[in-house]
C-alpha atoms as a PDB file:
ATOM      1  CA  UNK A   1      28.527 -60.400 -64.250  1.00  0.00           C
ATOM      2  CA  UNK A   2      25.161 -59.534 -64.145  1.00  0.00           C
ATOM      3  CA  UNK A   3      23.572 -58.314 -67.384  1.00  0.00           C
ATOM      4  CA  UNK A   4      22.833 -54.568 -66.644  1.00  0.00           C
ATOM      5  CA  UNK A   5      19.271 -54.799 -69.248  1.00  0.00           C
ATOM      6  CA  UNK A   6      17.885 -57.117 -67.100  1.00  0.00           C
ATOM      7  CA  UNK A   7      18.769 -55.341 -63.899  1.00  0.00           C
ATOM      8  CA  UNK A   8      17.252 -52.162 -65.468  1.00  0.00           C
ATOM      9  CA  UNK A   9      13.898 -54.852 -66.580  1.00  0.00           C
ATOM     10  CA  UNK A  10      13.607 -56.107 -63.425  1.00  0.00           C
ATOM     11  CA  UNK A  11      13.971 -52.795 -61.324  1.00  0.00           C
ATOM     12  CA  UNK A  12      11.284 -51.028 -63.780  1.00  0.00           C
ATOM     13  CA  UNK A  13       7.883 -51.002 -62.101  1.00  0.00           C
ATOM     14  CA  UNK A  14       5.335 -53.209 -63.405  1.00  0.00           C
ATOM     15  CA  UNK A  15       1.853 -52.800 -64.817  1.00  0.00           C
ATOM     16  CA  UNK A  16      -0.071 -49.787 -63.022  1.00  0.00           C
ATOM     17  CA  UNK A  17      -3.170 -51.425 -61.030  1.00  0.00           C
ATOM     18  CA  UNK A  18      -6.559 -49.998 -62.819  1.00  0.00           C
ATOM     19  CA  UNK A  19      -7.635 -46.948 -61.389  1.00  0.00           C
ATOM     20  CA  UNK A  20     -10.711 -46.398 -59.649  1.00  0.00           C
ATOM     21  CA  UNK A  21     -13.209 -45.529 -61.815  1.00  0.00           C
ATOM     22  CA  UNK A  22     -15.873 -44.863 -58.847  1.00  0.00           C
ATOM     23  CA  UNK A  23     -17.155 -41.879 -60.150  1.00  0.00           C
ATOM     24  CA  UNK A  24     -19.521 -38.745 -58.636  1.00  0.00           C
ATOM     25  CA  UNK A  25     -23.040 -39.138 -57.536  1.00  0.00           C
ATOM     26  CA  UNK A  26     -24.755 -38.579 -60.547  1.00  0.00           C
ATOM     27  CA  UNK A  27     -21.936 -41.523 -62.529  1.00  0.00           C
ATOM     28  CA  UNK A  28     -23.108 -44.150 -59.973  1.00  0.00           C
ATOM     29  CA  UNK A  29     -26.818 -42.716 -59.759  1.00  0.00           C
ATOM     30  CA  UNK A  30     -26.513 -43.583 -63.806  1.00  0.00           C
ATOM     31  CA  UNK A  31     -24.987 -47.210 -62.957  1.00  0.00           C
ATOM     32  CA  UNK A  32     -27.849 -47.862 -60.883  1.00  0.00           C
ATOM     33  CA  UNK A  33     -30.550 -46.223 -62.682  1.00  0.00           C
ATOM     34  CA  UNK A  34     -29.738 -48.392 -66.298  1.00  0.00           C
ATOM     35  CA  UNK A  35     -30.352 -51.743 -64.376  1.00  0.00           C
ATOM     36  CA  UNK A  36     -33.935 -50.595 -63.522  1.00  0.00           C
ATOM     37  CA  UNK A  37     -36.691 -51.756 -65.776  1.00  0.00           C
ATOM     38  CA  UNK A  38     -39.041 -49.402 -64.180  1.00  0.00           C
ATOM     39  CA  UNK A  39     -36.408 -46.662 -65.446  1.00  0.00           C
ATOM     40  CA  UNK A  40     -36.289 -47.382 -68.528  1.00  0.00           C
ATOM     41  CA  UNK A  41     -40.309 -47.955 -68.662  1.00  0.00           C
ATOM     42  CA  UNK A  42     -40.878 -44.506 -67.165  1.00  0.00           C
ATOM     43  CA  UNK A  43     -38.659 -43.370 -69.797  1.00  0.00           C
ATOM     44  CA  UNK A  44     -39.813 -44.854 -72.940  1.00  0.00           C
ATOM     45  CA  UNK A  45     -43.436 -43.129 -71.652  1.00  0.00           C
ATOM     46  CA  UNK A  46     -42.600 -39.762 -71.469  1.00  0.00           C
ATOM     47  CA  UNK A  47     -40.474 -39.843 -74.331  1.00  0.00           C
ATOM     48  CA  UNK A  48     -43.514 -40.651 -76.482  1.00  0.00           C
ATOM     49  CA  UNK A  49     -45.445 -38.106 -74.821  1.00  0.00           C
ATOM     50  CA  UNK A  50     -42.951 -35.400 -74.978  1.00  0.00           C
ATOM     51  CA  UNK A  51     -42.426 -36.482 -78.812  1.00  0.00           C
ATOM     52  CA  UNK A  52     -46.140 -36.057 -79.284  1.00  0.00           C
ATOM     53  CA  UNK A  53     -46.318 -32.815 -77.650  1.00  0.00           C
ATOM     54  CA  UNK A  54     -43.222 -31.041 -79.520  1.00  0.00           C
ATOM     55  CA  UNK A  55     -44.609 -32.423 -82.665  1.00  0.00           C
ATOM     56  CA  UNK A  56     -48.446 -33.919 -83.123  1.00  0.00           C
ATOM     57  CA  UNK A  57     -48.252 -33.672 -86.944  1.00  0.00           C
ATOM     58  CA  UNK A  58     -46.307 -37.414 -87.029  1.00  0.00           C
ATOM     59  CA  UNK A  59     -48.776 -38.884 -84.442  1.00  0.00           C
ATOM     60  CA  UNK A  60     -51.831 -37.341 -85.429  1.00  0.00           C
ATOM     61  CA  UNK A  61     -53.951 -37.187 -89.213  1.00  0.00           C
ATOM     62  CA  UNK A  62     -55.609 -33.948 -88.185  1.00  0.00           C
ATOM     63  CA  UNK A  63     -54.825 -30.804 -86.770  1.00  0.00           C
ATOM     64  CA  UNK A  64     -56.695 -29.900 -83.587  1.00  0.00           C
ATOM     65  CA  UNK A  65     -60.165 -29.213 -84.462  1.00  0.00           C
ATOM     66  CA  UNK A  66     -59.756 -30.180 -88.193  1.00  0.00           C
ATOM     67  CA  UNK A  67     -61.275 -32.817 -90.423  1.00  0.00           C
ATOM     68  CA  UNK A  68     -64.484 -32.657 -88.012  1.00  0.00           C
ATOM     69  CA  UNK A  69     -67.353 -34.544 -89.436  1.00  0.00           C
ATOM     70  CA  UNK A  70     -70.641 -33.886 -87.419  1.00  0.00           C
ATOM     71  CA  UNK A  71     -72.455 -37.036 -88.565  1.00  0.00           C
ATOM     72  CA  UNK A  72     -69.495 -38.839 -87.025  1.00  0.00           C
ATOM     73  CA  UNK A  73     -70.050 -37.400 -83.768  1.00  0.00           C
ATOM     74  CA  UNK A  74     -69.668 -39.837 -80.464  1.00  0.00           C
ATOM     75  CA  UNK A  75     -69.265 -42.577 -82.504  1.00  0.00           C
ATOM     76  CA  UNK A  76     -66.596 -45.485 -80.872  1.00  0.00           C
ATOM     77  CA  UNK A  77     -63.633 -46.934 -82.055  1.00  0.00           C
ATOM     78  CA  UNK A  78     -63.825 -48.270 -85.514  1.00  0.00           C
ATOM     79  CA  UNK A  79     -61.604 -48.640 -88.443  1.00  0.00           C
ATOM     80  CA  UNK A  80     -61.254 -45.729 -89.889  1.00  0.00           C
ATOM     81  CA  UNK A  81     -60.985 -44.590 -86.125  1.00  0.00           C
ATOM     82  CA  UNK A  82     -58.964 -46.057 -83.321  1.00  0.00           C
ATOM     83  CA  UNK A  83     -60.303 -43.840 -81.234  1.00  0.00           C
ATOM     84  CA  UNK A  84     -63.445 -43.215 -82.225  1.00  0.00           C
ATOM     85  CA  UNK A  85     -64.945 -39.356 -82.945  1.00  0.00           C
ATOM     86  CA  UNK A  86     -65.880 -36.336 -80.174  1.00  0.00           C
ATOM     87  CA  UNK A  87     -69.072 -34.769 -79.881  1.00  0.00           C
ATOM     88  CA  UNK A  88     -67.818 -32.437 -82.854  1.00  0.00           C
ATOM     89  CA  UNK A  89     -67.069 -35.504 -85.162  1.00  0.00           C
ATOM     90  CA  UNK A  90     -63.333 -35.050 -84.983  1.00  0.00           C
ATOM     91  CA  UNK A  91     -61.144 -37.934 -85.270  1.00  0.00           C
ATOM     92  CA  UNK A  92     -60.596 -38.284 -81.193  1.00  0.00           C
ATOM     93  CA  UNK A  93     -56.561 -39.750 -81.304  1.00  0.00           C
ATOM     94  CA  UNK A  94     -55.983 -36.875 -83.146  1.00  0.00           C
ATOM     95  CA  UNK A  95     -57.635 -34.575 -80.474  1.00  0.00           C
ATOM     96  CA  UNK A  96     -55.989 -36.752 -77.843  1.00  0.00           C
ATOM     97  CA  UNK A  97     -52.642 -36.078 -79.446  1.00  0.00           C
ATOM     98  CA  UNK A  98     -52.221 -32.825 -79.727  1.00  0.00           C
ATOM     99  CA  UNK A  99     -53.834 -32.621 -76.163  1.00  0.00           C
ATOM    100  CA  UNK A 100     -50.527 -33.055 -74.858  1.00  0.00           C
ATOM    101  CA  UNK A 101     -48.922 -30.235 -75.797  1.00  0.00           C
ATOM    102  CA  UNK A 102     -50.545 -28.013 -73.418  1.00  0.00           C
ATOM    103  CA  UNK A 103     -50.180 -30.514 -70.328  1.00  0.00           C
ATOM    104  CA  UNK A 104     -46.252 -31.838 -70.637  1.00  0.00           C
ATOM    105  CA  UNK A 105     -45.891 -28.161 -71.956  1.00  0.00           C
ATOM    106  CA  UNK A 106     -47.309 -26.427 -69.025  1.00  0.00           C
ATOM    107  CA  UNK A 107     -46.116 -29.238 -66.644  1.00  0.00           C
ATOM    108  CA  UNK A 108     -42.150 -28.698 -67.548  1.00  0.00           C
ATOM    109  CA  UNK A 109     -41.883 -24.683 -67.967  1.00  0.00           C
ATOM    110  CA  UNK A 110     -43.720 -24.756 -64.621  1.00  0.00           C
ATOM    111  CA  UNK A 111     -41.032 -26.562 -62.970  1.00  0.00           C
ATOM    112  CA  UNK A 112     -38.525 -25.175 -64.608  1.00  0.00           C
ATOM    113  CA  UNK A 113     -38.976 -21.645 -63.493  1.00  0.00           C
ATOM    114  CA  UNK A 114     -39.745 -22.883 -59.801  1.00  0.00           C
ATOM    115  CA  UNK A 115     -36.730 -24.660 -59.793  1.00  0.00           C
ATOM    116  CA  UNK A 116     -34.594 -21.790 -61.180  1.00  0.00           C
ATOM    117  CA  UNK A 117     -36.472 -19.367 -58.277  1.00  0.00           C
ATOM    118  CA  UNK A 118     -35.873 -22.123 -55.254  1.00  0.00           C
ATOM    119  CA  UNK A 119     -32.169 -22.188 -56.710  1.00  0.00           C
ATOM    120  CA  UNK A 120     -32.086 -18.454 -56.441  1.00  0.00           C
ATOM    121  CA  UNK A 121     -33.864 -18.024 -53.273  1.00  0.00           C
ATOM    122  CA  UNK A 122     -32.666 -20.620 -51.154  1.00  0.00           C
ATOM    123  CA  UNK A 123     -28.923 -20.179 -52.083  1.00  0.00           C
ATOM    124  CA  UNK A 124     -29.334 -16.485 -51.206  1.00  0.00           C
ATOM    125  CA  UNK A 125     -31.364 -17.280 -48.041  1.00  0.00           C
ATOM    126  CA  UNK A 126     -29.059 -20.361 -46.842  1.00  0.00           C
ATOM    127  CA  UNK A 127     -26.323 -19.026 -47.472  1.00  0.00           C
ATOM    128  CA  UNK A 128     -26.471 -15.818 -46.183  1.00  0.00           C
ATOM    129  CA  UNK A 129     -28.798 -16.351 -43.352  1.00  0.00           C
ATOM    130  CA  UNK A 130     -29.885 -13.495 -41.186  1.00  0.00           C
ATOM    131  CA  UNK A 131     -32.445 -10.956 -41.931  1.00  0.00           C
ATOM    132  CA  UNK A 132     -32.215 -11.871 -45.969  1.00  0.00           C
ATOM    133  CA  UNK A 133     -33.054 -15.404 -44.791  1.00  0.00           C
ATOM    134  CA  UNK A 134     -35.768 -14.374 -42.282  1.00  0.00           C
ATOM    135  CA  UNK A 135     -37.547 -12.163 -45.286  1.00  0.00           C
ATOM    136  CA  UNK A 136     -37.055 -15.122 -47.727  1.00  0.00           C
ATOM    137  CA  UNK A 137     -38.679 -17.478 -45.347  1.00  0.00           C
ATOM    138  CA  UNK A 138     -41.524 -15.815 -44.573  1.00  0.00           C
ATOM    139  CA  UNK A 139     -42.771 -14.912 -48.061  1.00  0.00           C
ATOM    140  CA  UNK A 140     -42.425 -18.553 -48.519  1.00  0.00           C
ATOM    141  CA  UNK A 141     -44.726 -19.421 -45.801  1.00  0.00           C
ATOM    142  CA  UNK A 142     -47.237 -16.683 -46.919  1.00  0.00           C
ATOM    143  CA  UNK A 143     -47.307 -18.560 -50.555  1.00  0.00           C
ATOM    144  CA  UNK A 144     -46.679 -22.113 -48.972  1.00  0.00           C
ATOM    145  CA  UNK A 145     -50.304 -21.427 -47.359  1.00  0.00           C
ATOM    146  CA  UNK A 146     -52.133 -20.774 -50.147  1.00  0.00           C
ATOM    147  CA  UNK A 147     -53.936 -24.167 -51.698  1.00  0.00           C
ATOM    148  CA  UNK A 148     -52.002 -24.784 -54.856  1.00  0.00           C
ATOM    149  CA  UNK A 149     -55.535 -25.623 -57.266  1.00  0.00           C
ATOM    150  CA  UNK A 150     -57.901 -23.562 -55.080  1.00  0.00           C
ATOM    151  CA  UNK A 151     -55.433 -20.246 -55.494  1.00  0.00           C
ATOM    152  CA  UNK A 152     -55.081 -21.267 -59.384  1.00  0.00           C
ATOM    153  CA  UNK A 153     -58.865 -21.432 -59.644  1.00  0.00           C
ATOM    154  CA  UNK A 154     -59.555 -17.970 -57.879  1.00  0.00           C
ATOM    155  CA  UNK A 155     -56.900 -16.041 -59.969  1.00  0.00           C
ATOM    156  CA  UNK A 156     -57.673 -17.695 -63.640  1.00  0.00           C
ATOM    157  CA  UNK A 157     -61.490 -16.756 -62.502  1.00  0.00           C
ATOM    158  CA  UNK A 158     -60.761 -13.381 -61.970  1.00  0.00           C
ATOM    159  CA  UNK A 159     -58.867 -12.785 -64.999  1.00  0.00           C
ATOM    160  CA  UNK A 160     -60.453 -14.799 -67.721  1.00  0.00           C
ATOM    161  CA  UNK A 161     -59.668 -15.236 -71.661  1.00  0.00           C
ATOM    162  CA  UNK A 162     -55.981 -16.703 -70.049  1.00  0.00           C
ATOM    163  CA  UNK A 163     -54.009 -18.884 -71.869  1.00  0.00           C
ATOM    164  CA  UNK A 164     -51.368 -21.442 -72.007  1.00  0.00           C
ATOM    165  CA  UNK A 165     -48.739 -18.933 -70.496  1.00  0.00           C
ATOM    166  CA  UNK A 166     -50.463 -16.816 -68.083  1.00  0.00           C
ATOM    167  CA  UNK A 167     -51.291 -20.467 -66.822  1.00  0.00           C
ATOM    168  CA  UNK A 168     -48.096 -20.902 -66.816  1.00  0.00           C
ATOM    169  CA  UNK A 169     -47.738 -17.767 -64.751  1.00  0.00           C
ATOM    170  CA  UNK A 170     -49.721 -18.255 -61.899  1.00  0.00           C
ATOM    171  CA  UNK A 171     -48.685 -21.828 -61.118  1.00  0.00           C
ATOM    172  CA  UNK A 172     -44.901 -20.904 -61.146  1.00  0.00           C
ATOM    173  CA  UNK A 173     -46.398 -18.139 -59.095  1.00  0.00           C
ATOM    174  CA  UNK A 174     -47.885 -21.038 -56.455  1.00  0.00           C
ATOM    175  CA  UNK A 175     -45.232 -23.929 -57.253  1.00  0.00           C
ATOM    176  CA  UNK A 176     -42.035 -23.287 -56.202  1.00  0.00           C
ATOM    177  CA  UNK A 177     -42.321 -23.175 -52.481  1.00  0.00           C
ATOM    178  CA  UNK A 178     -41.096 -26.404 -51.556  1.00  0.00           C
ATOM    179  CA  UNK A 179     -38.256 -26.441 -53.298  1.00  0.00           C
ATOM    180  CA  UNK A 180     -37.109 -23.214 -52.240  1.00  0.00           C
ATOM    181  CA  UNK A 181     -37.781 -24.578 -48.444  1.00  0.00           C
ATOM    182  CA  UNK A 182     -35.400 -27.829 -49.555  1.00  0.00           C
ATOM    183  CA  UNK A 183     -32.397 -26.052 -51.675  1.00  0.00           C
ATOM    184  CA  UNK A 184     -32.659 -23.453 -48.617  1.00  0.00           C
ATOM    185  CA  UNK A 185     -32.153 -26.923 -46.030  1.00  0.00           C
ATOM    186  CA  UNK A 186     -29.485 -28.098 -47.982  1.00  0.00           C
ATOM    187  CA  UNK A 187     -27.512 -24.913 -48.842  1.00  0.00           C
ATOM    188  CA  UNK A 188     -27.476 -25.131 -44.598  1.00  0.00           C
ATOM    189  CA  UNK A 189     -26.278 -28.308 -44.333  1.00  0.00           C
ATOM    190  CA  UNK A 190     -23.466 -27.803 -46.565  1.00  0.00           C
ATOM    191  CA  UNK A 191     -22.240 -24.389 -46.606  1.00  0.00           C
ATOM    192  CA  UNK A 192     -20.314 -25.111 -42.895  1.00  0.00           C
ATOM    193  CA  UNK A 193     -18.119 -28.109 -44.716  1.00  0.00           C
ATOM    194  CA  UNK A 194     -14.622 -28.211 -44.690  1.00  0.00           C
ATOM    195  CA  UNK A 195     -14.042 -27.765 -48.747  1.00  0.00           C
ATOM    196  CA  UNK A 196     -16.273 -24.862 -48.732  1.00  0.00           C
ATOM    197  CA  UNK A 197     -14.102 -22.905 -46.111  1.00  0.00           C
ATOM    198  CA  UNK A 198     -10.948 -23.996 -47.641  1.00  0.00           C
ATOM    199  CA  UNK A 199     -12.675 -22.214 -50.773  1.00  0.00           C
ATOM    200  CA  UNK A 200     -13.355 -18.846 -48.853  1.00  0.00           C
ATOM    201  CA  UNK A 201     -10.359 -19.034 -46.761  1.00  0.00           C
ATOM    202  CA  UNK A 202      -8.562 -19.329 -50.489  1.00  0.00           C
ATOM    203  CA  UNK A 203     -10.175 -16.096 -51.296  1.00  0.00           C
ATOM    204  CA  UNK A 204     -13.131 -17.216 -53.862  1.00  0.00           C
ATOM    205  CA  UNK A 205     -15.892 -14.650 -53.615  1.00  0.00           C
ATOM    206  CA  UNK A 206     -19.500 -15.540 -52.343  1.00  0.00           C
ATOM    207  CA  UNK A 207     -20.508 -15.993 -55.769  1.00  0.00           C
ATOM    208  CA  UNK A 208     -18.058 -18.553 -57.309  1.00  0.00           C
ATOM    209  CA  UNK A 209     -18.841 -20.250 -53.670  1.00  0.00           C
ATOM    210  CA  UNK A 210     -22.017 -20.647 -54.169  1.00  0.00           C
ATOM    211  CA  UNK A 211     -22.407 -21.983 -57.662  1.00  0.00           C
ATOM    212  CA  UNK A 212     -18.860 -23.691 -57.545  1.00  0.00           C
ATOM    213  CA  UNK A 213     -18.781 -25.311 -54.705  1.00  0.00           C
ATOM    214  CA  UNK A 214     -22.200 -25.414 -52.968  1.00  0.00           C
ATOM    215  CA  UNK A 215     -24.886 -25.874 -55.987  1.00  0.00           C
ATOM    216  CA  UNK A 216     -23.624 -29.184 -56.935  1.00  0.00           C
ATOM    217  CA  UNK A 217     -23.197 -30.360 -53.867  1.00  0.00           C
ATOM    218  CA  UNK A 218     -27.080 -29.352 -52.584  1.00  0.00           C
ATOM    219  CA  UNK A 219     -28.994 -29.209 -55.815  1.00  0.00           C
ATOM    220  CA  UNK A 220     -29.570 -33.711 -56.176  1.00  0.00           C
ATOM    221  CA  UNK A 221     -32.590 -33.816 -53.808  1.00  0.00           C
ATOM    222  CA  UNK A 222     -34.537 -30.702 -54.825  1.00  0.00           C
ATOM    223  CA  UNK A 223     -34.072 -31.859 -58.707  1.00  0.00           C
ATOM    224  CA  UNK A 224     -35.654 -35.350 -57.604  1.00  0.00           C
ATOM    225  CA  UNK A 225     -38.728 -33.512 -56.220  1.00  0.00           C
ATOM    226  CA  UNK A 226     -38.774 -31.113 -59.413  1.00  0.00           C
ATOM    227  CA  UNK A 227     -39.261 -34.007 -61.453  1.00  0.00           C
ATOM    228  CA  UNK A 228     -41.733 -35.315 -58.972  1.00  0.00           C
ATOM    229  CA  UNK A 229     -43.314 -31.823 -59.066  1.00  0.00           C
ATOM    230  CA  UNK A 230     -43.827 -32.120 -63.393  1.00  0.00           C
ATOM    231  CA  UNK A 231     -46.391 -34.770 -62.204  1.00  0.00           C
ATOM    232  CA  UNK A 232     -48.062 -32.981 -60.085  1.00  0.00           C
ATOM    233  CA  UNK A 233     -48.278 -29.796 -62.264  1.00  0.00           C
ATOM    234  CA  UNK A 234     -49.901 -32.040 -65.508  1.00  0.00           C
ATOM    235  CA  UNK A 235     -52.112 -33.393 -62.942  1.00  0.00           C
ATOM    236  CA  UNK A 236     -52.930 -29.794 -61.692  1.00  0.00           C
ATOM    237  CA  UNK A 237     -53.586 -28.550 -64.931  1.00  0.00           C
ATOM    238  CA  UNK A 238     -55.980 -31.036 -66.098  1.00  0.00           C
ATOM    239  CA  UNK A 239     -58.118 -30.407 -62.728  1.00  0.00           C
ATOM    240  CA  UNK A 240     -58.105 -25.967 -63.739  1.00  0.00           C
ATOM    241  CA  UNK A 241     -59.334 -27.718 -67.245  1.00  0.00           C
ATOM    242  CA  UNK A 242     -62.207 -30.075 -65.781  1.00  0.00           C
ATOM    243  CA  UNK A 243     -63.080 -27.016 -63.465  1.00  0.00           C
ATOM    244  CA  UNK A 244     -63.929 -24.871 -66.515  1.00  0.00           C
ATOM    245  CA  UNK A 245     -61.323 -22.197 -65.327  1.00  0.00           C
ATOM    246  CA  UNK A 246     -58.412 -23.505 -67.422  1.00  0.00           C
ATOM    247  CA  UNK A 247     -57.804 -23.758 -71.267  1.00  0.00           C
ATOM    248  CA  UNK A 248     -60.504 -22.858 -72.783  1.00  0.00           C
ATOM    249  CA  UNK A 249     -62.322 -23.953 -76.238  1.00  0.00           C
ATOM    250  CA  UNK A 250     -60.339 -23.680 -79.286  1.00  0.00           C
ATOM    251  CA  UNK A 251     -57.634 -24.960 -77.154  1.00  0.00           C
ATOM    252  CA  UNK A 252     -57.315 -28.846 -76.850  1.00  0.00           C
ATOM    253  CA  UNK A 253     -56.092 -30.439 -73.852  1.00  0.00           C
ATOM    254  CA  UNK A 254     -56.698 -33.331 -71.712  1.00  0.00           C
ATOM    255  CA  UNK A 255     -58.479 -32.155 -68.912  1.00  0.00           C
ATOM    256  CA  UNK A 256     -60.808 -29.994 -71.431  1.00  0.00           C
ATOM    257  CA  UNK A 257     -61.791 -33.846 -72.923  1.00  0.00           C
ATOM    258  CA  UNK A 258     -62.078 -35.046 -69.737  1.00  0.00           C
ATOM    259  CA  UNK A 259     -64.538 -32.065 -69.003  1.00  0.00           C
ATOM    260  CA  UNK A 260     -66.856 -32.124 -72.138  1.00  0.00           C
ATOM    261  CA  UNK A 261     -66.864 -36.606 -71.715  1.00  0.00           C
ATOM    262  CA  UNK A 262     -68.556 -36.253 -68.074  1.00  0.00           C
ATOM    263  CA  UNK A 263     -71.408 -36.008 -69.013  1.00  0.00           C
ATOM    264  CA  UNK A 264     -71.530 -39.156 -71.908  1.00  0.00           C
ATOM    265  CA  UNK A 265     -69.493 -41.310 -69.837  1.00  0.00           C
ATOM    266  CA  UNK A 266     -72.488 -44.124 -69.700  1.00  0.00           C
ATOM    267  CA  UNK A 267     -73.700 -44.259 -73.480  1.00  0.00           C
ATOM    268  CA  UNK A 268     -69.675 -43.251 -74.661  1.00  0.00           C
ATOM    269  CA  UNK A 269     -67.496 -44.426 -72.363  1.00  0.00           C
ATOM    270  CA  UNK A 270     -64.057 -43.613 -74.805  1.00  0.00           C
ATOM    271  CA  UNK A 271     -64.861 -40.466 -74.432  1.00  0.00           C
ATOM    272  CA  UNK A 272     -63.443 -40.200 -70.940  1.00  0.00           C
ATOM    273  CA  UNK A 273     -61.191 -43.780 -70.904  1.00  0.00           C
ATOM    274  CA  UNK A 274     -58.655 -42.740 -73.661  1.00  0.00           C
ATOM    275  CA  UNK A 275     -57.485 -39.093 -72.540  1.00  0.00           C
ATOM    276  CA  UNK A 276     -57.498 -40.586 -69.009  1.00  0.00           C
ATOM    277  CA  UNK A 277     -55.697 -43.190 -69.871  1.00  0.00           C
ATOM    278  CA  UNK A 278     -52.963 -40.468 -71.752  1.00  0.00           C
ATOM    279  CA  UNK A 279     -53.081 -38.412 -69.023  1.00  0.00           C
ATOM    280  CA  UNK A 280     -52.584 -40.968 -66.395  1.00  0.00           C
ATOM    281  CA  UNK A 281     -49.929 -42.557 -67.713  1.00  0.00           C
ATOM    282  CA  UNK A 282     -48.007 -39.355 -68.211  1.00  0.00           C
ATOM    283  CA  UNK A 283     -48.370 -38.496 -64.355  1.00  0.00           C
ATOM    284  CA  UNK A 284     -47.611 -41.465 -63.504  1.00  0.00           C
ATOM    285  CA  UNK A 285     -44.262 -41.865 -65.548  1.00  0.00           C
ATOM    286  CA  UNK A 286     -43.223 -39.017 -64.375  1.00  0.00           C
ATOM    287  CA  UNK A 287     -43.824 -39.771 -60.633  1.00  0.00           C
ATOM    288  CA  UNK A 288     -42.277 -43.199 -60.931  1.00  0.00           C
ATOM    289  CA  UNK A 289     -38.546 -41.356 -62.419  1.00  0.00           C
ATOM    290  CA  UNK A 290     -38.863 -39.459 -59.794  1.00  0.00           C
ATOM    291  CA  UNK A 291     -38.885 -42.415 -57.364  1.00  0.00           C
ATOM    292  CA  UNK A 292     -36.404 -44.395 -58.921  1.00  0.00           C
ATOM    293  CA  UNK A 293     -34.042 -41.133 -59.625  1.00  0.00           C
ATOM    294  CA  UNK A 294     -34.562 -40.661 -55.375  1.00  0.00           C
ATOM    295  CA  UNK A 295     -33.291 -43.731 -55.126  1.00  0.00           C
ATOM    296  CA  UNK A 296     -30.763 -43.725 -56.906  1.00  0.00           C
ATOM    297  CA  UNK A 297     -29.082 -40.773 -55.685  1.00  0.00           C
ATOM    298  CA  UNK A 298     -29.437 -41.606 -52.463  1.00  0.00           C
ATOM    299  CA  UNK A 299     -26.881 -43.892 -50.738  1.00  0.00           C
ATOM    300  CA  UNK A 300     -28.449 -44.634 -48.114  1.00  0.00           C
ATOM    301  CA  UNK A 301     -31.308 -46.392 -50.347  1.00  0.00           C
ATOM    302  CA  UNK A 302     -28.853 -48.763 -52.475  1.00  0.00           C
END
C-alpha cells in the first residue's frame, strides 16, 4: 500500500522558479547607468559643485568679498593661497567658491520651472489638441524665435539693478520652449495607446489620465534634455555675466571673474584659468549625465 505522506510529497508542487525581476524603464536605466564610469564621474562633479554652492562656508576661508588684502592683489598661487588673490586682494578659491552659488543656483531653478511649464503646456496641448493646441503652439514658436542670450541681454539692459531671481525670471521666460515642443510630441505619441483608452473607456477623468497614465509614460526624454538644458543655462549665465548685463558687483559669480580677468589674462593668467576651469567642468558634467542618462533610457541605444 502506498504510503499516503509521500503521495501527498510527491504531488505538492516544487520550488517556485524566481520571478522576473525585469523592472520599469527607469530600474533598468539604473542597472545600466551604475556600470558607467563616466556616470559616476559626472556625478562625483556636480555633487561637489552643488555641495559648494548650498554651502561655501566648508569649502571656502572667507566670505565673498571678505578678508581682502589690497597689497595682495593679483598675486599667483602661493602657500598661503592655492589660488592666488583678485585684483581686490581677496583670497581667489574663496571667491571661486562661493561663485557657484549663483551659476548651479540659477542653472537648476531655471530648468526646473521650464520643465514644470513644458509639463503643463504640452500635456494640455497634446492631449487635447485642437484650437488649445493650435494657441499653445504658436506662442511657442513666437518665444522659440527669440535668441535665448541676445533676448536675455536686451531685457536685463532695459531693466537694470536685477538680480539673481529676476535672472532667474527672464531665462525661464526664454527656456522652456523645447521642452514644451517635446512633452507636447510625446503626449501625441502616446495618448492613442491601448492602456490609455482602456483607462477612459473605464471612466478615469482627463485629469487622472493625464498624470496617471500618460506623464510617466512621456516625461523620460524631455527630463534627459532638462538635465542637458542645466548646462546650457550655467553656461548662459556666465556669458549675461562676461557681457556686463548679468550679476553685478557685490555679487560673485563665475562669469563676473571671468569678466574682470580679461583684461590681465597675459601678466595673471589664474585669473581667468581657475573659474574657467570651475565653470567648465560644471557644464560639462552636467552635459555628459545627460548623455549617458539618454542612453540609458533609451532601448534602442543599449
Amino acid at each position: 500500500m502506498v504510503d499516503l505522506k509521500a503521495s501527498v510529497e510527491a504531488a505538492a508542487p516544487g520550488p517556485r522558479p524566481p520571478r522576473d525581476r525585469r523592472g520599469s524603464l527607469w530600474h533598468d536605466a539604473w542597472l545600466d547607468l551604475r556600470r558607467r564610469v563616466i556616470f559616476w564621474i559626472s556625478v562625483a562633479i556636480l555633487a561637489v559643485a552643488c555641495a559648494m554652492a548650498a554651502v561655501p562656508s566648508l569649502f571656502a576661508g572667507f566670505g565673498p568679498n571678505e578678508g581682502c588684502v589690497l597689497r595682495m592683489s593679483k598675486k599667483g598661487p602661493g602657500p598661503g593661497a592655492v589660488f592666488g588673490y583678485d585684483l581686490q586682494g581677496c583670497d581667489y578659491w574663496s571667491q571661486i567658491v562661493h561663485g557657484t552659488r549663483p551659476s548651479v543656483l540659477i542653472g537648476v531653478a531655471v530648468t526646473v520651472f521650464a520643465l514644470l511649464i513644458a509639463i503643463v503646456l504640452g500635456l494640455l496641448g497634446g492631449y487635447y489638441g485642437g484650437v488649445l493646441d493650435a494657441l499653445i503652439s504658436r506662442l511657442t514658436d513666437v518665444f522659440f524665435g527669440i535668441p535665448f542670450v541676445l533676448g536675455a541681454t536686451v531685457v536685463l539692459v532695459a531693466f537694470p539693478g536685477h538680480g539673481i531671481w529676476a535672472m532667474t525670471a527672464v531665462l525661464v521666460l526664454l527656456g522652456w520652449t523645447t521642452m514644451t515642443r517635446l512633452m507636447r510630441g510625446q503626449v501625441i505619441a502616446v495618448r492613442d495607446t491601448d492602456y490609455v483608452q482602456a483607462a477612459r473607456a473605464l471612466g478615469a477623468s482627463d485629469l487622472r489620465i493625464m498624470v496617471k497614465h500618460i506623464l510617466p509614460n512621456a516625461i523620460a526624454p524631455v527630463f534627459v534634455v532638462a538635465m542637458l538644458n542645466v548646462g546650457n543655462v550655467i553656461s548662459g549665465e556666465a556669458t549675461l555675466d562676461y557681457l556686463g548685463v548679468g550679476l553685478q558687483y557685490p555679487d560673485v559669480s563665475w562669469g563676473l571673474q571671468l569678466n574682470v580677468a580679461q583684461s590681465f589674462f597675459a601678466e595673471h593668467p589664474h585669473l581667468l584659468v581657475f573659474p574657467a576651469m570651475f565653470l567648465t567642468a560644471t557644464v560639462l558634467s552636467f552635459l555628459m549625465l545627460g548623455d549617458v542618462v539618454r542612453d540609458a533610457l533609451d532601448p534602442r541605444l543599449r
